[in-house]
Structures are given as structure tokens and as C-alpha cells.
N, C-alpha and C. Protein backbone atom coordinates (compact mmCIF):
# COMPACT_ATOMS: atom_id res chain seq x y z
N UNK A 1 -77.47 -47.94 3.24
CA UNK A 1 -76.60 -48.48 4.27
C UNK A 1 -77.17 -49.76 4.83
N UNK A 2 -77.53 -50.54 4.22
CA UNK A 2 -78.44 -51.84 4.53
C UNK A 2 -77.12 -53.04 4.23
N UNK A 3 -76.52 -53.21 4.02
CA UNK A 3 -75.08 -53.92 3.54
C UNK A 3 -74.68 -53.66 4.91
N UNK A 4 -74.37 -55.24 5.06
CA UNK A 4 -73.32 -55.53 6.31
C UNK A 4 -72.03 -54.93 6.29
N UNK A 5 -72.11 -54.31 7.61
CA UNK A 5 -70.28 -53.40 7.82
C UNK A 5 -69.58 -55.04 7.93
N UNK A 6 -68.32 -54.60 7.18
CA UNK A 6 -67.10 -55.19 7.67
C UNK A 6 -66.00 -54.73 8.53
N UNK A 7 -65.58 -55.68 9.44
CA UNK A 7 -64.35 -55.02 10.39
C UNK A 7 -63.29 -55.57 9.55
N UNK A 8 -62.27 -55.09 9.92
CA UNK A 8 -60.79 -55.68 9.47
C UNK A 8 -59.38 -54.40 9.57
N UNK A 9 -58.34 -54.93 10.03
CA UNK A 9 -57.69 -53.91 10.28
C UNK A 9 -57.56 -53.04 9.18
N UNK A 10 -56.84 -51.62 9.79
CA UNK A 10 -56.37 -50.53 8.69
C UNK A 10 -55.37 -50.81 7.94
N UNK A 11 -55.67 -50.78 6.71
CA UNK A 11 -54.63 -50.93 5.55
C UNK A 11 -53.80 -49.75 5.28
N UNK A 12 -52.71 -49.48 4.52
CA UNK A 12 -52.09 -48.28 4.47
C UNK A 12 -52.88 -47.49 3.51
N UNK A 13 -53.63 -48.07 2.65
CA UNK A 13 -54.45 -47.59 1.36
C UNK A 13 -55.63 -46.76 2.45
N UNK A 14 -56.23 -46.79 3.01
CA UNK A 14 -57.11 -46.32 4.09
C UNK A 14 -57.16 -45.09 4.51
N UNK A 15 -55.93 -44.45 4.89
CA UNK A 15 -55.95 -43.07 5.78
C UNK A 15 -56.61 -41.79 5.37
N UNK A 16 -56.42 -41.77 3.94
CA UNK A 16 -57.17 -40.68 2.94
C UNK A 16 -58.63 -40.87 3.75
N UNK A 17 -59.27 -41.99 3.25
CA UNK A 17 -60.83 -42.02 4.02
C UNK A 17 -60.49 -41.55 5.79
N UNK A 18 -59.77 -42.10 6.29
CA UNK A 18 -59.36 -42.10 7.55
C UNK A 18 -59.54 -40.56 8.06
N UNK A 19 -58.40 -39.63 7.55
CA UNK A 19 -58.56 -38.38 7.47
C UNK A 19 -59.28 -37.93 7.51
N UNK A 20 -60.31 -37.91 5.81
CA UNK A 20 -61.32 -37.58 6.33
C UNK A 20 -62.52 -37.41 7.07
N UNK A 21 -62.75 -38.58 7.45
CA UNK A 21 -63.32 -39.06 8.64
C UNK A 21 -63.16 -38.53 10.32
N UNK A 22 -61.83 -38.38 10.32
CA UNK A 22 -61.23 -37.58 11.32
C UNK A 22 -61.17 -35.82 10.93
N UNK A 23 -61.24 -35.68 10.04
CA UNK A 23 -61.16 -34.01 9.66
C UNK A 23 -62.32 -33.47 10.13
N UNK A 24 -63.72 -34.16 9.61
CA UNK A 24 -64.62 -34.29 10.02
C UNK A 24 -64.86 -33.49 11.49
N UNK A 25 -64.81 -34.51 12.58
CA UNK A 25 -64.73 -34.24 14.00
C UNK A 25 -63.93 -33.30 13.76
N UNK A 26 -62.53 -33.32 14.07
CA UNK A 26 -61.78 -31.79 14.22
C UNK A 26 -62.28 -30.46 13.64
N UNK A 27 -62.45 -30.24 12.62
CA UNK A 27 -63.30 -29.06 12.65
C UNK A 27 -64.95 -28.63 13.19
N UNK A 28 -65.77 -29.63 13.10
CA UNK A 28 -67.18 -29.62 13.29
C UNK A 28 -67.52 -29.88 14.98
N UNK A 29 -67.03 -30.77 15.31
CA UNK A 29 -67.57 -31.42 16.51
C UNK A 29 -66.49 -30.89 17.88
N UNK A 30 -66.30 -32.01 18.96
CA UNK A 30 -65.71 -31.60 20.25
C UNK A 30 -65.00 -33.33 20.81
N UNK A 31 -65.54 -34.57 19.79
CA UNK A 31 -64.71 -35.01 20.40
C UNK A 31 -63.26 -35.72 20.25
N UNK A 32 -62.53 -34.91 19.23
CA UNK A 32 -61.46 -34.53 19.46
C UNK A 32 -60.94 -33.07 19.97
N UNK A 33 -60.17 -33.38 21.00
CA UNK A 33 -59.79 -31.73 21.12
C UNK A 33 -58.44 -31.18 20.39
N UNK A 34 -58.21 -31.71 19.04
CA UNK A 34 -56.86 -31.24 18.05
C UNK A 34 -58.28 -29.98 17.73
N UNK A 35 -57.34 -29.50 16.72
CA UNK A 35 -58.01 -28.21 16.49
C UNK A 35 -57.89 -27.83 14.88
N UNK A 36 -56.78 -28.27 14.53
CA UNK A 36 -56.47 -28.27 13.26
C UNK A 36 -55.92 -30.23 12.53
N UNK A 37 -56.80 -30.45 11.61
CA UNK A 37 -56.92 -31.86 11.51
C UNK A 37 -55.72 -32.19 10.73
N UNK A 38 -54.97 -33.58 11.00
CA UNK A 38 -53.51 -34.15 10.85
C UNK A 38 -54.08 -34.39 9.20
N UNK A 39 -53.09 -34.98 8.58
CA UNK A 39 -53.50 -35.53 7.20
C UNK A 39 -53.30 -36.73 7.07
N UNK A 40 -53.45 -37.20 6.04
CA UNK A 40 -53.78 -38.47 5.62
C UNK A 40 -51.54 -39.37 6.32
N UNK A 41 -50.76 -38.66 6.23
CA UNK A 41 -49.74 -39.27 6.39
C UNK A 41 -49.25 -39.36 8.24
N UNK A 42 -49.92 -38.09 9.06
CA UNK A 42 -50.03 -38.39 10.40
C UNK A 42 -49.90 -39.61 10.80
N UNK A 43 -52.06 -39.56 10.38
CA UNK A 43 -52.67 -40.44 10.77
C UNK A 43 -52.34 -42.12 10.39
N UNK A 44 -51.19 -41.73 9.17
CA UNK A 44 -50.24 -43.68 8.85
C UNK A 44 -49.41 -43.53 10.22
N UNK A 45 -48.93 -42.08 10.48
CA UNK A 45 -47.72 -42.63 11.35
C UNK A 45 -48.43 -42.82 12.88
N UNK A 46 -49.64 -42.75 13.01
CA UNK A 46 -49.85 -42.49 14.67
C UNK A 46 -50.32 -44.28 14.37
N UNK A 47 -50.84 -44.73 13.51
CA UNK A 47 -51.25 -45.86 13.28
C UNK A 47 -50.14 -47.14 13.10
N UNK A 48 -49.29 -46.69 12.88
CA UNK A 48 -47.82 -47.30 12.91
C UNK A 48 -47.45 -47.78 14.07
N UNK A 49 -47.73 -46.34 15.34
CA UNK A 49 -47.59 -46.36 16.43
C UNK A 49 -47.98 -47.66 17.13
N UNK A 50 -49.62 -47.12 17.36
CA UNK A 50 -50.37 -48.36 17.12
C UNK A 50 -49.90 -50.10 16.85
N UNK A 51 -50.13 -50.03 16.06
CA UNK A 51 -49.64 -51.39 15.42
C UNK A 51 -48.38 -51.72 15.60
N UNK A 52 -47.55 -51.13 16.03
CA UNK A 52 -45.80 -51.58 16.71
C UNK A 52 -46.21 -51.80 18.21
N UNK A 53 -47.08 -51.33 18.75
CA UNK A 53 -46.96 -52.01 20.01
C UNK A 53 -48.33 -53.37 19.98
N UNK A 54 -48.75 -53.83 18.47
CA UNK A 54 -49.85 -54.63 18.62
C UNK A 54 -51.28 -54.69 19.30
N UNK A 55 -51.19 -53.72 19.42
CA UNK A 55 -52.72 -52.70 19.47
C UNK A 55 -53.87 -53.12 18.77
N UNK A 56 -54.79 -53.47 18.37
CA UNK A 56 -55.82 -52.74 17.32
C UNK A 56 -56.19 -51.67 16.82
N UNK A 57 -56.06 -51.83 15.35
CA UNK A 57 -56.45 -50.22 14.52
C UNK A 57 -57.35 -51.08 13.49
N UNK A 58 -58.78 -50.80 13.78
CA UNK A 58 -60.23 -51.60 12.96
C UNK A 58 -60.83 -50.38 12.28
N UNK A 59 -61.09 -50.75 11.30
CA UNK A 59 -61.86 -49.85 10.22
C UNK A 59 -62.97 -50.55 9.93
N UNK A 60 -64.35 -50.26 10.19
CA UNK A 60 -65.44 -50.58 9.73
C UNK A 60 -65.87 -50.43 7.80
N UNK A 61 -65.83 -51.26 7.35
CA UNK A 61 -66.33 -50.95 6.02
C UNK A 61 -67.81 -51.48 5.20
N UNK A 62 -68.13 -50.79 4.69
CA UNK A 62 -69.31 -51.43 4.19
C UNK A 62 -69.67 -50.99 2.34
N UNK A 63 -70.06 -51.71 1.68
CA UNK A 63 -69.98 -51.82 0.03
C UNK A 63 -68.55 -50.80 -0.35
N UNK A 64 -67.37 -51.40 0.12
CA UNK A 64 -66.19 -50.96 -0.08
C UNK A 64 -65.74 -49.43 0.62
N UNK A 65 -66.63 -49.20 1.44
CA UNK A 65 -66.27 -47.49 1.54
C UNK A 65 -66.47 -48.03 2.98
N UNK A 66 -64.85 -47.19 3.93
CA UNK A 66 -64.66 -46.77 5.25
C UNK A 66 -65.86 -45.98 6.08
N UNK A 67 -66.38 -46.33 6.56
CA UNK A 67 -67.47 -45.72 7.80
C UNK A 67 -67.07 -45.50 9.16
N UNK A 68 -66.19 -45.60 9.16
CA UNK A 68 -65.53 -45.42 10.90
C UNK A 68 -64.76 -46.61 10.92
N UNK A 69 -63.76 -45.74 12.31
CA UNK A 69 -62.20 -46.43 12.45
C UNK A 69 -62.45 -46.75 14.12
N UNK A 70 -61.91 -47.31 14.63
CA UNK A 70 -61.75 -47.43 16.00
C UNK A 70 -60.20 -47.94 16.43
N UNK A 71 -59.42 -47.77 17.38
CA UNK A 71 -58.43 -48.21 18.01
C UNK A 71 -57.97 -48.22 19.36
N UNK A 72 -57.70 -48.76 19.99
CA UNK A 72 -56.95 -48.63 21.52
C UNK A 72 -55.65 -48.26 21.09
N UNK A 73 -55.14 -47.58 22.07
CA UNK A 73 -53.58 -47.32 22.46
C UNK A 73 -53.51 -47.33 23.72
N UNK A 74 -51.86 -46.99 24.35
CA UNK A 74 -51.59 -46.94 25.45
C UNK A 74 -52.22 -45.38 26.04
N UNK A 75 -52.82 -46.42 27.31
CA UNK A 75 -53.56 -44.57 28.33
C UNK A 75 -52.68 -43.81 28.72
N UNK A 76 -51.22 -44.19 29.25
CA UNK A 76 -50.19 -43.40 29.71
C UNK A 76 -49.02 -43.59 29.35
N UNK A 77 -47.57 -42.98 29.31
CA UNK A 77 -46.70 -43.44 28.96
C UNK A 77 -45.61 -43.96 29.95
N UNK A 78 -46.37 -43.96 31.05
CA UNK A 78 -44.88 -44.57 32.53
C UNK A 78 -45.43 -46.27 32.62
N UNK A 79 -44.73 -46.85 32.95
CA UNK A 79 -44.20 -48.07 32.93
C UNK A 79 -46.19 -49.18 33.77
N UNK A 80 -46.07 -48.22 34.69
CA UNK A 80 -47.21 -48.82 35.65
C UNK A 80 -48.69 -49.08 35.18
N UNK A 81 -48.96 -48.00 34.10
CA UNK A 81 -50.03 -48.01 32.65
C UNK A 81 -50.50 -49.16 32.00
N UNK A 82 -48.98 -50.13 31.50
CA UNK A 82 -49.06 -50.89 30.49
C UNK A 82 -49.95 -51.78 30.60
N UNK A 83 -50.80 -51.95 31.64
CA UNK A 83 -52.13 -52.86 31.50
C UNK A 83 -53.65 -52.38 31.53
N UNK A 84 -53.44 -50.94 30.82
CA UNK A 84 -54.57 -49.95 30.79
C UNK A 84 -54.39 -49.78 29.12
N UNK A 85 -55.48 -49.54 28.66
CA UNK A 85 -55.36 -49.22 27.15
C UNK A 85 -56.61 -47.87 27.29
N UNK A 86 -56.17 -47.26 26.33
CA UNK A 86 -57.34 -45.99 25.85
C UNK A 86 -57.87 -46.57 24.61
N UNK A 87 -59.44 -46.17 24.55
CA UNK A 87 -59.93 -46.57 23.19
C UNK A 87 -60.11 -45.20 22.27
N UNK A 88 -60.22 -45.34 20.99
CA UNK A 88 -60.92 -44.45 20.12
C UNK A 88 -61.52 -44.78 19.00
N UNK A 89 -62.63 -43.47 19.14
CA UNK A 89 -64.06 -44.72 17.96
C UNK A 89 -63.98 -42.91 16.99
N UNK A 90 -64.37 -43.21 15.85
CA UNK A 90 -64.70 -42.16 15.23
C UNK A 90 -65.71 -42.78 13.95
N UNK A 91 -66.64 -42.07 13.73
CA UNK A 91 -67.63 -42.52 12.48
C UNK A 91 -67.74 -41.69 11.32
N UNK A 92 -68.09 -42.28 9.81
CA UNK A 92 -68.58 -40.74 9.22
C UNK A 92 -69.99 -40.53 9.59
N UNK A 93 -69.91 -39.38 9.10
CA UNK A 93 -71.48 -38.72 9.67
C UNK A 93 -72.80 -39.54 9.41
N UNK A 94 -72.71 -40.28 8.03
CA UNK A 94 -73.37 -41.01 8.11
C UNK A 94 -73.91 -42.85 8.45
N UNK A 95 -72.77 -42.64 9.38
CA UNK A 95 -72.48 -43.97 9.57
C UNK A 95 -73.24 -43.84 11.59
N UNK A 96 -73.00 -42.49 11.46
CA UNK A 96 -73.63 -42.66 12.99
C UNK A 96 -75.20 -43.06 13.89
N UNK A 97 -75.15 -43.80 14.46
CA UNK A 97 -76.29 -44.15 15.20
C UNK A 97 -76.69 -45.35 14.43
N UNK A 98 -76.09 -46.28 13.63
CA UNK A 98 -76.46 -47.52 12.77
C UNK A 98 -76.03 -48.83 13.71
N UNK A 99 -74.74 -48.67 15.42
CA UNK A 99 -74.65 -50.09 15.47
C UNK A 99 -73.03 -50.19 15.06
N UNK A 100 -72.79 -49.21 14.38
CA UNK A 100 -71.37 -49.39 14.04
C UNK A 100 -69.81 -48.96 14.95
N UNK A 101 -70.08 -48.30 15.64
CA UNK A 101 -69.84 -47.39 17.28
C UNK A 101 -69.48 -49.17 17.99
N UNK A 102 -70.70 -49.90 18.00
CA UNK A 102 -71.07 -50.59 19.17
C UNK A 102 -70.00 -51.83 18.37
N UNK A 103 -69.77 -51.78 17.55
CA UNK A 103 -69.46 -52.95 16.55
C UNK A 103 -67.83 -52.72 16.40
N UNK A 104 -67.51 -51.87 16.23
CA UNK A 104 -65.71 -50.95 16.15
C UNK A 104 -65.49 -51.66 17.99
N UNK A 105 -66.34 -50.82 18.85
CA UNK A 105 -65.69 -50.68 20.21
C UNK A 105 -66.14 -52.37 20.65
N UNK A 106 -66.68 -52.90 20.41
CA UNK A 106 -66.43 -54.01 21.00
C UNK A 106 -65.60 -55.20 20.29
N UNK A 107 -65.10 -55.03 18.75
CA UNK A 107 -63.71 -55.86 18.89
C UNK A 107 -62.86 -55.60 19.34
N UNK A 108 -62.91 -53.77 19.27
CA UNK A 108 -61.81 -53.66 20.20
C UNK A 108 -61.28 -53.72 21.67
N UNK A 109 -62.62 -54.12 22.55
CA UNK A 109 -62.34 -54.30 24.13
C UNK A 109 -62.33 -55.85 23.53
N UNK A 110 -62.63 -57.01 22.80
CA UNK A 110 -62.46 -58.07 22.99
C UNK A 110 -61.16 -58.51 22.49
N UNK A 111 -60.49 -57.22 21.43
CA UNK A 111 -58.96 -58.23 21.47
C UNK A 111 -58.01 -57.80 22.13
N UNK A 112 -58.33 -56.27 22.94
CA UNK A 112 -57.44 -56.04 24.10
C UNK A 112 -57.81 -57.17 25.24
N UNK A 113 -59.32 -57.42 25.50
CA UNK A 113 -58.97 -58.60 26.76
C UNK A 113 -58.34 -59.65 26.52
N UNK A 114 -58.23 -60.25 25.11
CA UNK A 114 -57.61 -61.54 24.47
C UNK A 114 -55.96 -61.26 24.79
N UNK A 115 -55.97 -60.25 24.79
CA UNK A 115 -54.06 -59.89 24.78
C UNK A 115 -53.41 -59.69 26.43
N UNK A 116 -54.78 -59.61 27.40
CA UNK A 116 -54.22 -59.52 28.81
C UNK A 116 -54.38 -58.45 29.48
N UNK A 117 -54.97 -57.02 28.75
CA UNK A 117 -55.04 -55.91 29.37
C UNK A 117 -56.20 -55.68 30.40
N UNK A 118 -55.99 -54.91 31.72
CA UNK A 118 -57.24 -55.24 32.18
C UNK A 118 -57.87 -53.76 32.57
N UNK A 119 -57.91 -52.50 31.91
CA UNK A 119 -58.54 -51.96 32.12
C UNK A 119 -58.88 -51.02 30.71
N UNK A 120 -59.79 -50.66 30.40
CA UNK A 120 -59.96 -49.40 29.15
C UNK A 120 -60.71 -48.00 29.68
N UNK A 121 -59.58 -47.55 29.62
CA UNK A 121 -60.32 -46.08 29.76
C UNK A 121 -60.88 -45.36 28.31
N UNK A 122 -62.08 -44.27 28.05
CA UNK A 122 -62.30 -43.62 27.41
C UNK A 122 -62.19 -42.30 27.67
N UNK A 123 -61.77 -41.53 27.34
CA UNK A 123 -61.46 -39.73 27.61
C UNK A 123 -62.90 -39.14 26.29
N UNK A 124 -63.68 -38.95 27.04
CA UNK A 124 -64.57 -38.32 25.92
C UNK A 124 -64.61 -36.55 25.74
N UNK A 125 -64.97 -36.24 24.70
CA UNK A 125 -64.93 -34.60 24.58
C UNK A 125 -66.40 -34.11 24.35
N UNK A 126 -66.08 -33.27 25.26
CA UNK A 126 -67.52 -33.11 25.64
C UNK A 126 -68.87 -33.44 26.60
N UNK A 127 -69.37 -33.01 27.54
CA UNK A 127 -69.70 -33.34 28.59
C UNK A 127 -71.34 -33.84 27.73
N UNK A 128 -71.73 -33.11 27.25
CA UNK A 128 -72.98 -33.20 25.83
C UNK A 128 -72.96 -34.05 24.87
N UNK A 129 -71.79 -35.04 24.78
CA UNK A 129 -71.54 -36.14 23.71
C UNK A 129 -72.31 -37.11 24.00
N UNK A 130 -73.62 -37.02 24.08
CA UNK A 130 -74.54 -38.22 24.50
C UNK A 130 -74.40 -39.23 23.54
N UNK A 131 -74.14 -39.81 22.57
CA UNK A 131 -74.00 -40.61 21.44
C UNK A 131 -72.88 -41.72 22.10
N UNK A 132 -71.33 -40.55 22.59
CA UNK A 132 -69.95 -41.71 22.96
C UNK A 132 -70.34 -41.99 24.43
N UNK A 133 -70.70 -41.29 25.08
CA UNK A 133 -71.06 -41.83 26.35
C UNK A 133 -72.14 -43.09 26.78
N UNK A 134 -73.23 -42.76 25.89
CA UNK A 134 -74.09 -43.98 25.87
C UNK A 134 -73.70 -45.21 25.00
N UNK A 135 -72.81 -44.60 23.59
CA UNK A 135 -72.10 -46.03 23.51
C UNK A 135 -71.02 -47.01 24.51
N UNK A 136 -69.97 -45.99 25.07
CA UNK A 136 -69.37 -46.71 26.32
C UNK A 136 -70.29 -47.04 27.14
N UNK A 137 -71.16 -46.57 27.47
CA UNK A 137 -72.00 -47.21 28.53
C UNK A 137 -72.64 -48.31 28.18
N UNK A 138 -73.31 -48.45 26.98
CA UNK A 138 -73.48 -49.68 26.53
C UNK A 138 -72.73 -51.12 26.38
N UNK A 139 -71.02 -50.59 26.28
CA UNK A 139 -70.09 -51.59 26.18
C UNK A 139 -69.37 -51.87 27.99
N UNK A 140 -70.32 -51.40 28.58
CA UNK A 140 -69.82 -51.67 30.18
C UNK A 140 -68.83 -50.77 30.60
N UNK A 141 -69.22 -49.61 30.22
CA UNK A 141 -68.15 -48.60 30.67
C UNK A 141 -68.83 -47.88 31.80
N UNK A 142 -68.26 -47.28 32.99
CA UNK A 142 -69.43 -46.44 33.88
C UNK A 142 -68.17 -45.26 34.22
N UNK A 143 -68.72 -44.15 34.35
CA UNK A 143 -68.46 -42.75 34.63
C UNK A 143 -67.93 -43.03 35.83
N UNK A 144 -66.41 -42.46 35.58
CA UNK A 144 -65.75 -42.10 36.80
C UNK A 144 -65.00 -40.82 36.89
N UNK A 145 -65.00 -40.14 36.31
CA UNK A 145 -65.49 -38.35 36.38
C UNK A 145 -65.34 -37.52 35.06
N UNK A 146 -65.48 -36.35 35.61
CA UNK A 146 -65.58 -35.14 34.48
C UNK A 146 -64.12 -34.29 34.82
N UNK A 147 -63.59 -33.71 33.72
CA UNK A 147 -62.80 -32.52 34.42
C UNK A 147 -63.36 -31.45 33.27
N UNK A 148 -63.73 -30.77 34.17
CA UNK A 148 -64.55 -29.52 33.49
C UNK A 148 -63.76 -28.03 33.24
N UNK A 149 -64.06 -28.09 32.01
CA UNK A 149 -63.69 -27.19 31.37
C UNK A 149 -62.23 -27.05 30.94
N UNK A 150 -61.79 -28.08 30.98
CA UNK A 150 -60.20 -28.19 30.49
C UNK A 150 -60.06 -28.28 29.22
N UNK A 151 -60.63 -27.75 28.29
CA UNK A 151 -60.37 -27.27 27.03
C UNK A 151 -61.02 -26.35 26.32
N UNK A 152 -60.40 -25.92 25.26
CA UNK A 152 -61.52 -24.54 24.82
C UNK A 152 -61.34 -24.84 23.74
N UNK A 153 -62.41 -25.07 23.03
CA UNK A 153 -62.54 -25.05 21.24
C UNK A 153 -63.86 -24.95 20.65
N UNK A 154 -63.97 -24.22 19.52
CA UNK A 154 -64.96 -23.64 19.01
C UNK A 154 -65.57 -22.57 19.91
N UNK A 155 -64.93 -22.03 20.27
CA UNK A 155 -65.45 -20.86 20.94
C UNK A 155 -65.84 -20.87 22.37
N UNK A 156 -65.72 -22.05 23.40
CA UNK A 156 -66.37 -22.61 23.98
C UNK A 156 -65.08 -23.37 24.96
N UNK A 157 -65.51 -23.46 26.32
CA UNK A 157 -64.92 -24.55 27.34
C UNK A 157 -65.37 -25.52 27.10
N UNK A 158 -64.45 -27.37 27.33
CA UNK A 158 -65.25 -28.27 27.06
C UNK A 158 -64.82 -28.73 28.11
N UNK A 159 -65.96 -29.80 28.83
CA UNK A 159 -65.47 -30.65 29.46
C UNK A 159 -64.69 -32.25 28.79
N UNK A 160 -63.85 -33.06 29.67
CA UNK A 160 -63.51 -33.84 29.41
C UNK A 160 -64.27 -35.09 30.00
N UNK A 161 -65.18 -36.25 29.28
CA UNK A 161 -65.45 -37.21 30.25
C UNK A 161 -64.62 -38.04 30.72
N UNK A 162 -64.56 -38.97 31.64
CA UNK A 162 -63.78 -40.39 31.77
C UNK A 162 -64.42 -41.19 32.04
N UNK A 163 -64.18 -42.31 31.17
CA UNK A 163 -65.20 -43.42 31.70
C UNK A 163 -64.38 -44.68 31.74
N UNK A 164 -63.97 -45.81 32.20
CA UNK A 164 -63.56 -46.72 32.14
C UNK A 164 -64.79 -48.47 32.65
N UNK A 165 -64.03 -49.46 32.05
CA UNK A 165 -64.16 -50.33 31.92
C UNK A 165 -63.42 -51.39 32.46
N UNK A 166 -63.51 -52.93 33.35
CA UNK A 166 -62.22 -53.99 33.62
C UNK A 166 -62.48 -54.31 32.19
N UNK A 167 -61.33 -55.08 31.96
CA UNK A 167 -60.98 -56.37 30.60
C UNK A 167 -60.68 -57.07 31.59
N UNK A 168 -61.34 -58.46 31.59
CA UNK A 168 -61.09 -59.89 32.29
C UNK A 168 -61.32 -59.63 33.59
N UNK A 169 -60.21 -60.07 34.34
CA UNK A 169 -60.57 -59.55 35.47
C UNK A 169 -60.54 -58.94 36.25
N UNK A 170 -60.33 -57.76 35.19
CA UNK A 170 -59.64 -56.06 35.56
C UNK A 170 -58.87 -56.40 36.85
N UNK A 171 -58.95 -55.55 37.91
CA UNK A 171 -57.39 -55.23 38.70
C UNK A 171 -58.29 -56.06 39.96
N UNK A 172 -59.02 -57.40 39.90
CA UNK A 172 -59.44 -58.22 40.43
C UNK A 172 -58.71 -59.18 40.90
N UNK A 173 -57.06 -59.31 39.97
CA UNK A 173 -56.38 -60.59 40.32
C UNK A 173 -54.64 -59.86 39.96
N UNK A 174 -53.69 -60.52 39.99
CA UNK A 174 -52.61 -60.03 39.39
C UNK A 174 -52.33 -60.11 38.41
N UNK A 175 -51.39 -59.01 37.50
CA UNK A 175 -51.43 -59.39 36.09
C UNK A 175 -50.83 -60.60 35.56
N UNK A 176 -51.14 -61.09 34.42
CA UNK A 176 -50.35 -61.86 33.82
C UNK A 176 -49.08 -61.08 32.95
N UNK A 177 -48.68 -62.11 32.04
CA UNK A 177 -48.00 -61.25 30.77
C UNK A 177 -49.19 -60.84 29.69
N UNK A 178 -48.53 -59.35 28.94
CA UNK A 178 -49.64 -59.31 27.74
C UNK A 178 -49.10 -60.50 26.65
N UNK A 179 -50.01 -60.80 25.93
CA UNK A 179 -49.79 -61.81 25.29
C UNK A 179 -49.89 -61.32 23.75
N UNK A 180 -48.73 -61.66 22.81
CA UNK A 180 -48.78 -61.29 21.44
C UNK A 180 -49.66 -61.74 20.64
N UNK A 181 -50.58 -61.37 19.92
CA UNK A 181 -51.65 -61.78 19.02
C UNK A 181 -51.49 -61.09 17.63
N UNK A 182 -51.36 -61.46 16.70
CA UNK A 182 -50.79 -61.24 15.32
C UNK A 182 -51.74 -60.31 14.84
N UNK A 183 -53.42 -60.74 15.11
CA UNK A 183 -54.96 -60.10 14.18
C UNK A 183 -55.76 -60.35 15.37
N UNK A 184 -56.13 -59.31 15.27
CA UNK A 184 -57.38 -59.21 16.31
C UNK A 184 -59.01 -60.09 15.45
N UNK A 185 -59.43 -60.56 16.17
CA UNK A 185 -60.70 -61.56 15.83
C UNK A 185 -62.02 -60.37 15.40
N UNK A 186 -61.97 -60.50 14.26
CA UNK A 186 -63.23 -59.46 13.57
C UNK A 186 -64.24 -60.04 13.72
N UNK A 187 -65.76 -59.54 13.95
CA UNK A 187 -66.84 -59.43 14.09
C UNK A 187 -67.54 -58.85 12.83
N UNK A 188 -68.23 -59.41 12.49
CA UNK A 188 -68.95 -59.21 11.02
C UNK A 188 -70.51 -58.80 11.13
């Protein structure tokens, strides 16, 4: 794993790796709380989603093979939201703790701030996810609470973290318009 990751958005050819990548977490881990993992055609359509409202959906790659995906979407669905985005980072197993976390989540807070949004929340799973928490924290995210025990999987209550972040000059000034951007600016 000494080969430079590449960013660049998700292609439709992708989701198979995608999947699995995400299957991954859903059965093994906590921070997704699905329970039973979507398949490779979901995960085109939630990414569709995505990308119709001009979002970012970044796939890290390196000597041709997917290592983790990252994307923002919308945090809520009522009208007052639309200048809040949610992020999501996912890695394969062996892609974790390399830099690549830090590398996914920060094109993606830099082409949501490029587009006008001014806040990112993260919903993490798991109160014990020291890995996503210290990566948001690394990307200027700070803890603004827990709700504990609002889920149960693998046998187990989980907590939920929240952590958020401003973009620009978060809720410092009034909004502008979001602004349409075709490709988000990759980082290599």
C-alpha cells in the first residue's frame, strides 16, 4: 500500500467494490447501524441520490483497487437543513489508519464549502469508534453530544455520536445561494 491513493468521483462500474466495502461494516462493525447490507444496485441508487442533488460521492483508489468511499448528503429533509450536509467515510479494512479517512473527508468538507454549505454534521456509531471520532476531530469537528443507547446491534446498545463542523463561515454570517459545481476538486 505504498502507491499514492487516488480521489475521483464514483463511477457506476464501482459499487460491487463499494458494497463490499460497505458489507464489510454492516455485518462486522457498529458504524453503520443497517443491519443487513444493501447490494451493489442500492448503493448506485442512494448514490444517484447523491449526485442529483450535486453532492460529492469520492472513492479513494490506489493501484486500481477501491479503498474507501466517502460522501456528504443532506442532514435533514425539511427545507431549513439545506445548508447543513452529513458526511460519510467508509474504508476497507485494509486501507484503515493509512491517511486515507483524512484524505476522503477532507475533499469532501472542501467541496461542500466551495458549494456554500455551512455546516457538516457527522452521526457516528458507536461511542468506542475511536478511529471516526479522532478522524473528525482531526478535520475540525468537535463533539456536540451522544445519544446513548439508541440502537441495538450485534447484540449490544450503541450509542450514537454527533459531531459537527462550520464550512466557511458556518452560521457566522447569512447564507448565500448554494452554488452549482459540476466536480468536486480532488486531492491526490
Amino acid at each position: 500500500m505504498n502507491a499514492p491513493a487516488i480521489l475521483r468521483p464514483a463511477a457506476a462500474g464501482d459499487f460491487a467494490r463499494i458494497a463490499e466495502i460497505y458489507g464489510h461494516h454492516v455485518a462486522h462493525g457498529l458504524a453503520s447501524f443497517e443491519e443487513v447490507a444493501p447490494g451493489a444496485a442500492e448503493l448506485a441508487d442512494r448514490h444517484a441520490a447523491i449526485a442529483q442533488r450535486g453532492l460529492p460521492y469520492l472513492v479513494a483508489e490506489r493501484a486500481g483497487l477501491i479503498i474507501g468511499y466517502a460522501y456528504a448528503g443532506p442532514y435533514r429533509p425539511r427545507s431549513a437543513y439545506r445548508y447543513t450536509v452529513e458526511d460519510s467515510v467508509y474504508l476497507a479494512p485494509e486501507a484503515a489508519r493509512r491517511g486515507i479517512g483524512r484524505l476522503l473527508l477532507g475533499a469532501v468538507i472542501a467541496y461542500c464549502t466551495e458549494r456554500g454549505y455551512r455546516q457538516m454534521v457527522a452521526v457516528i456509531g458507536d461511542s468506542a469508534n475511536t478511529a471516526s471520532i479522532g478522524l473528525h476531530k482531526s478535520q475540525g469537528f468537535r463533539l456536540v453530544g451522544i445519544v446513548e443507547g439508541c440502537g441495538f446491534k450485534l447484540g449490544r446498545w450503541v450509542d450514537s455520536v454527533v459531531m459537527q463542523r462550520p464550512l466557511g463561515p458556518g452560521n457566522g454570517a447569512p447564507p448565500g445561494s448554494l452554488r452549482k459545481i459540476r466536480e468536486p476538486r480532488l486531492i491526490h
